[in-house]
N, C-alpha and C. Protein backbone atom coordinates (compact mmCIF):
# COMPACT_ATOMS: atom_id res chain seq x y z
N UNK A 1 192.36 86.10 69.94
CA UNK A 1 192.40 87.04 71.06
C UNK A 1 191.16 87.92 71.12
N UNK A 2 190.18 87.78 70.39
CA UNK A 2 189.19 89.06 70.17
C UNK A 2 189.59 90.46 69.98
N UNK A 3 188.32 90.84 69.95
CA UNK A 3 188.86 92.60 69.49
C UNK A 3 189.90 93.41 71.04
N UNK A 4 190.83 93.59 70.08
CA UNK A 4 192.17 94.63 71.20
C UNK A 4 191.67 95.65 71.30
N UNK A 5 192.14 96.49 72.09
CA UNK A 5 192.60 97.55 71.97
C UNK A 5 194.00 98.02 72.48
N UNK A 6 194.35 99.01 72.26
CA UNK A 6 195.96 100.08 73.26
C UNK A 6 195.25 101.08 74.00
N UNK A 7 195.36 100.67 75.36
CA UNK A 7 195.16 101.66 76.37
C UNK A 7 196.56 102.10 76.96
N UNK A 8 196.66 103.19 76.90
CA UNK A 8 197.84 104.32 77.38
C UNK A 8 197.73 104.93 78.71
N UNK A 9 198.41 104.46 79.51
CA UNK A 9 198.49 104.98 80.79
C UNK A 9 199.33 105.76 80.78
N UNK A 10 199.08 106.68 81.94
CA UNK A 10 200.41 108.03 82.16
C UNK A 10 199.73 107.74 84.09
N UNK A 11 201.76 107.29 84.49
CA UNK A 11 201.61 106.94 86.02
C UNK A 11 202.98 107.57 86.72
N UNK A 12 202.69 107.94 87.81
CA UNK A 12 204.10 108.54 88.35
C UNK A 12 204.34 107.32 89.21
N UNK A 13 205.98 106.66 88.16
CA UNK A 13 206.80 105.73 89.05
C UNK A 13 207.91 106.17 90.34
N UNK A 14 208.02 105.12 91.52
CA UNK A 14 208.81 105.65 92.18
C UNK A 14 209.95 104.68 92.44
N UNK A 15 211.41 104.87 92.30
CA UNK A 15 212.12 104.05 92.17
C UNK A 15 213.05 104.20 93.20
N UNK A 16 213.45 103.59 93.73
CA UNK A 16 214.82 103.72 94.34
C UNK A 16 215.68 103.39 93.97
N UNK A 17 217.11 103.87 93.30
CA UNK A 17 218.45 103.54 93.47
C UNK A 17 219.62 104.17 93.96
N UNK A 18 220.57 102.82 94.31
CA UNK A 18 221.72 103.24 95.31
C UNK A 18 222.86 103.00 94.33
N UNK A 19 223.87 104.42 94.90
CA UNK A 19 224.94 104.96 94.08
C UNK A 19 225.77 104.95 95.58
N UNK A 20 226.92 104.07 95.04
CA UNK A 20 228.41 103.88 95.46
C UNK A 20 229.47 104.90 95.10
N UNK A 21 229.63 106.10 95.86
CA UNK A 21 230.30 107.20 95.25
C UNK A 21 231.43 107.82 96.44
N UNK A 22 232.38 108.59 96.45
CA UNK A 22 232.99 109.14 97.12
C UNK A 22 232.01 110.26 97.76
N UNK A 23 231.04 111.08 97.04
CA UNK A 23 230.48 112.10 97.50
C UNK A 23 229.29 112.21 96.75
N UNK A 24 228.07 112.97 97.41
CA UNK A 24 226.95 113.18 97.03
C UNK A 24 226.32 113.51 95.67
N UNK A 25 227.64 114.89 95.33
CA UNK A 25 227.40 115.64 94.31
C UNK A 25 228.29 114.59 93.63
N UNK A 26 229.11 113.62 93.36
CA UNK A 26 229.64 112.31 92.11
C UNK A 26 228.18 111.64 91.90
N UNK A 27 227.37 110.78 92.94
CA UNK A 27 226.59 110.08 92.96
C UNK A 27 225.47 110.87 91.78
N UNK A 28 224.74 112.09 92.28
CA UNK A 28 223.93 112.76 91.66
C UNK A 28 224.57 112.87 90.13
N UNK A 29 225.65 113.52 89.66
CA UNK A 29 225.87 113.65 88.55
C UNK A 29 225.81 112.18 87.71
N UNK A 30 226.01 110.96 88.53
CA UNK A 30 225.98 110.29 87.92
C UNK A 30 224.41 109.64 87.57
N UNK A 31 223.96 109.57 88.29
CA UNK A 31 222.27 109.03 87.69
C UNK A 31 221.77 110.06 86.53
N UNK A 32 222.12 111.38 86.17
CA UNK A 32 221.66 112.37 85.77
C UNK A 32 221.45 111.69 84.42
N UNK A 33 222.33 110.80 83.77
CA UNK A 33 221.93 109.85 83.07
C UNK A 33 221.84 108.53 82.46
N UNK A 34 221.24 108.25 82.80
CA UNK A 34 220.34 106.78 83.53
C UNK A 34 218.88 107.42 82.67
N UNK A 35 218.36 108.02 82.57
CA UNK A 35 217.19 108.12 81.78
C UNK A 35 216.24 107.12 82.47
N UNK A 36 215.79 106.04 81.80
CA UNK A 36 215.07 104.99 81.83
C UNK A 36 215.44 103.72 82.97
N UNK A 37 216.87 103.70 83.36
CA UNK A 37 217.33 102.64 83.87
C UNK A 37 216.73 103.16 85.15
N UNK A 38 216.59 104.19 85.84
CA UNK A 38 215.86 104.22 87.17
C UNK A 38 214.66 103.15 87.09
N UNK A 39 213.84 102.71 86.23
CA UNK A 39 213.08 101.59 86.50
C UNK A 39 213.46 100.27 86.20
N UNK A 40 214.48 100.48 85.67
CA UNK A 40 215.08 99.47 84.81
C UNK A 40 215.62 98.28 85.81
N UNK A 41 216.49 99.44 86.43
CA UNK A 41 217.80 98.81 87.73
C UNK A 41 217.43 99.06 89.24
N UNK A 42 216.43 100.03 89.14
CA UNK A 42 216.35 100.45 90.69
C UNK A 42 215.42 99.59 91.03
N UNK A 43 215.08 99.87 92.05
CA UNK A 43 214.01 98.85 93.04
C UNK A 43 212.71 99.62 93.31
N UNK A 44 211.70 99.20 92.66
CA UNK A 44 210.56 99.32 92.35
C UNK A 44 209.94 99.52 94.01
N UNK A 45 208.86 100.94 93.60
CA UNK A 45 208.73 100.99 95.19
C UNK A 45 207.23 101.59 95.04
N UNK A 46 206.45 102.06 94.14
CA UNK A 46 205.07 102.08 93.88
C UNK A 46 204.77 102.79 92.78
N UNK A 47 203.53 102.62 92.29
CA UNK A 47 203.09 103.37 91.29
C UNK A 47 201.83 104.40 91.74
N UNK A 48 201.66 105.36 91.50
CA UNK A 48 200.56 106.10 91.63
C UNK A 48 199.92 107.34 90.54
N UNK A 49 198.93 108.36 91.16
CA UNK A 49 198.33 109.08 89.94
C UNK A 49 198.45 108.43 88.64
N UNK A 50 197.94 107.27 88.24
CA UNK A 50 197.53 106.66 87.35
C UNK A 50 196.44 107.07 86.29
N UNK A 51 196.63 107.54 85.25
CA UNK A 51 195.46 107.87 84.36
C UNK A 51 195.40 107.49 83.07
N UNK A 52 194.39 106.91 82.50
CA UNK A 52 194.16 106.66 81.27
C UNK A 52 194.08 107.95 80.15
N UNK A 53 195.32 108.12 79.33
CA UNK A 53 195.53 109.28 78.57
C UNK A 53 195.19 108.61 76.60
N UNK A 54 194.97 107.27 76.56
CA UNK A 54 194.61 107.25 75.48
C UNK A 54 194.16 105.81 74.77
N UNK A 55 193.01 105.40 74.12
CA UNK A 55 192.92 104.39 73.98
C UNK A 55 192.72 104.34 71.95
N UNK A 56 193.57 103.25 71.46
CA UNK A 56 193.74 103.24 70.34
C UNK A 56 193.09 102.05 69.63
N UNK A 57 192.10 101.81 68.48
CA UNK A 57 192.06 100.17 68.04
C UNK A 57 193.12 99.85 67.50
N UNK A 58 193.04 98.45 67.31
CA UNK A 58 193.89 97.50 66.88
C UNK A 58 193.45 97.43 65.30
N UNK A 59 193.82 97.54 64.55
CA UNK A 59 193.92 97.22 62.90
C UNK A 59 194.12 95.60 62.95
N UNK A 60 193.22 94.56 62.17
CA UNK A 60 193.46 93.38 62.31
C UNK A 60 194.88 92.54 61.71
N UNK A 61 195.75 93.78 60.94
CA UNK A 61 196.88 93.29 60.24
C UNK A 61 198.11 93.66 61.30
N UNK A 62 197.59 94.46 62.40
CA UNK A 62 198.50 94.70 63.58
C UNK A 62 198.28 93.60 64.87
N UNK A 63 197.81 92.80 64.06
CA UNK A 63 197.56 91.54 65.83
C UNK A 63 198.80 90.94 65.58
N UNK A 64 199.29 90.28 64.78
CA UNK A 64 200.62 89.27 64.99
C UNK A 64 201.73 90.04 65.81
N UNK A 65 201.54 91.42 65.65
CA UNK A 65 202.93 92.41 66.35
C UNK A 65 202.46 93.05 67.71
N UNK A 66 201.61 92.71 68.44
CA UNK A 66 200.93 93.26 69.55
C UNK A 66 202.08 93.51 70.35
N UNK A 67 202.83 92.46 70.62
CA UNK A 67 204.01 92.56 71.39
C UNK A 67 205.18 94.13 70.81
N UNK A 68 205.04 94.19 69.66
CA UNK A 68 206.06 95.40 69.11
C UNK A 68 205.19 96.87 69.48
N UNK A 69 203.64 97.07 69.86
CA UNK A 69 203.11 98.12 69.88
C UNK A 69 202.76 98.26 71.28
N UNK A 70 202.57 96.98 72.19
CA UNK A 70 201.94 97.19 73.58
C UNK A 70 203.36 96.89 74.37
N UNK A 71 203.72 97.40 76.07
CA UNK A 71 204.54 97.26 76.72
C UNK A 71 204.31 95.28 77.15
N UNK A 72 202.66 95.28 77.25
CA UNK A 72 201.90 94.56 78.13
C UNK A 72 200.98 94.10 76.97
N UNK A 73 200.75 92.68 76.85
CA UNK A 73 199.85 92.00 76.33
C UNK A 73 198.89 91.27 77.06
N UNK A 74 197.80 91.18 77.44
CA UNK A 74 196.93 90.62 78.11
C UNK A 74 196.05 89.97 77.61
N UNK A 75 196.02 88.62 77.19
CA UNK A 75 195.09 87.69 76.90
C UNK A 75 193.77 87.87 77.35
């Protein structure tokens, strides 16, 4: 793969999801946690303010686990 690196992005996702509820305030209490699943389950609707907040090397005894340290592996 040649020399890696970990580049760290920090991006504001925007998600949409729909809640099946009797009322507004059920629906709301209920996503309140969902944490992570808003990208998980919802429907992906853009990414923006994108910034590179950190770039790390790769240690050559950390290549077989790239997949356990990066979200994203890119050949």
């Amino acid at each position: 793969m040649g020399e890696m690196k970990l580049f760290e992005f920090s991006a504001n996702i925007t998600c949409a999801a729909v809640v099946a509820a009797k009322t507004e305030e059920a629906a709301r209490e209920a996503i309140k946690t969902w944490e992570r699943a808003w990208f998980e389950t919802g429907d992906f609707q853009q990414v923006n303010d994108v910034d590179l907040v950190d770039i790390r090397e790769i240690k050559d005894s950390e290549m077989d686990s790239l997949h356990d340290l990066a979200h994203e592996v890119v050949a």
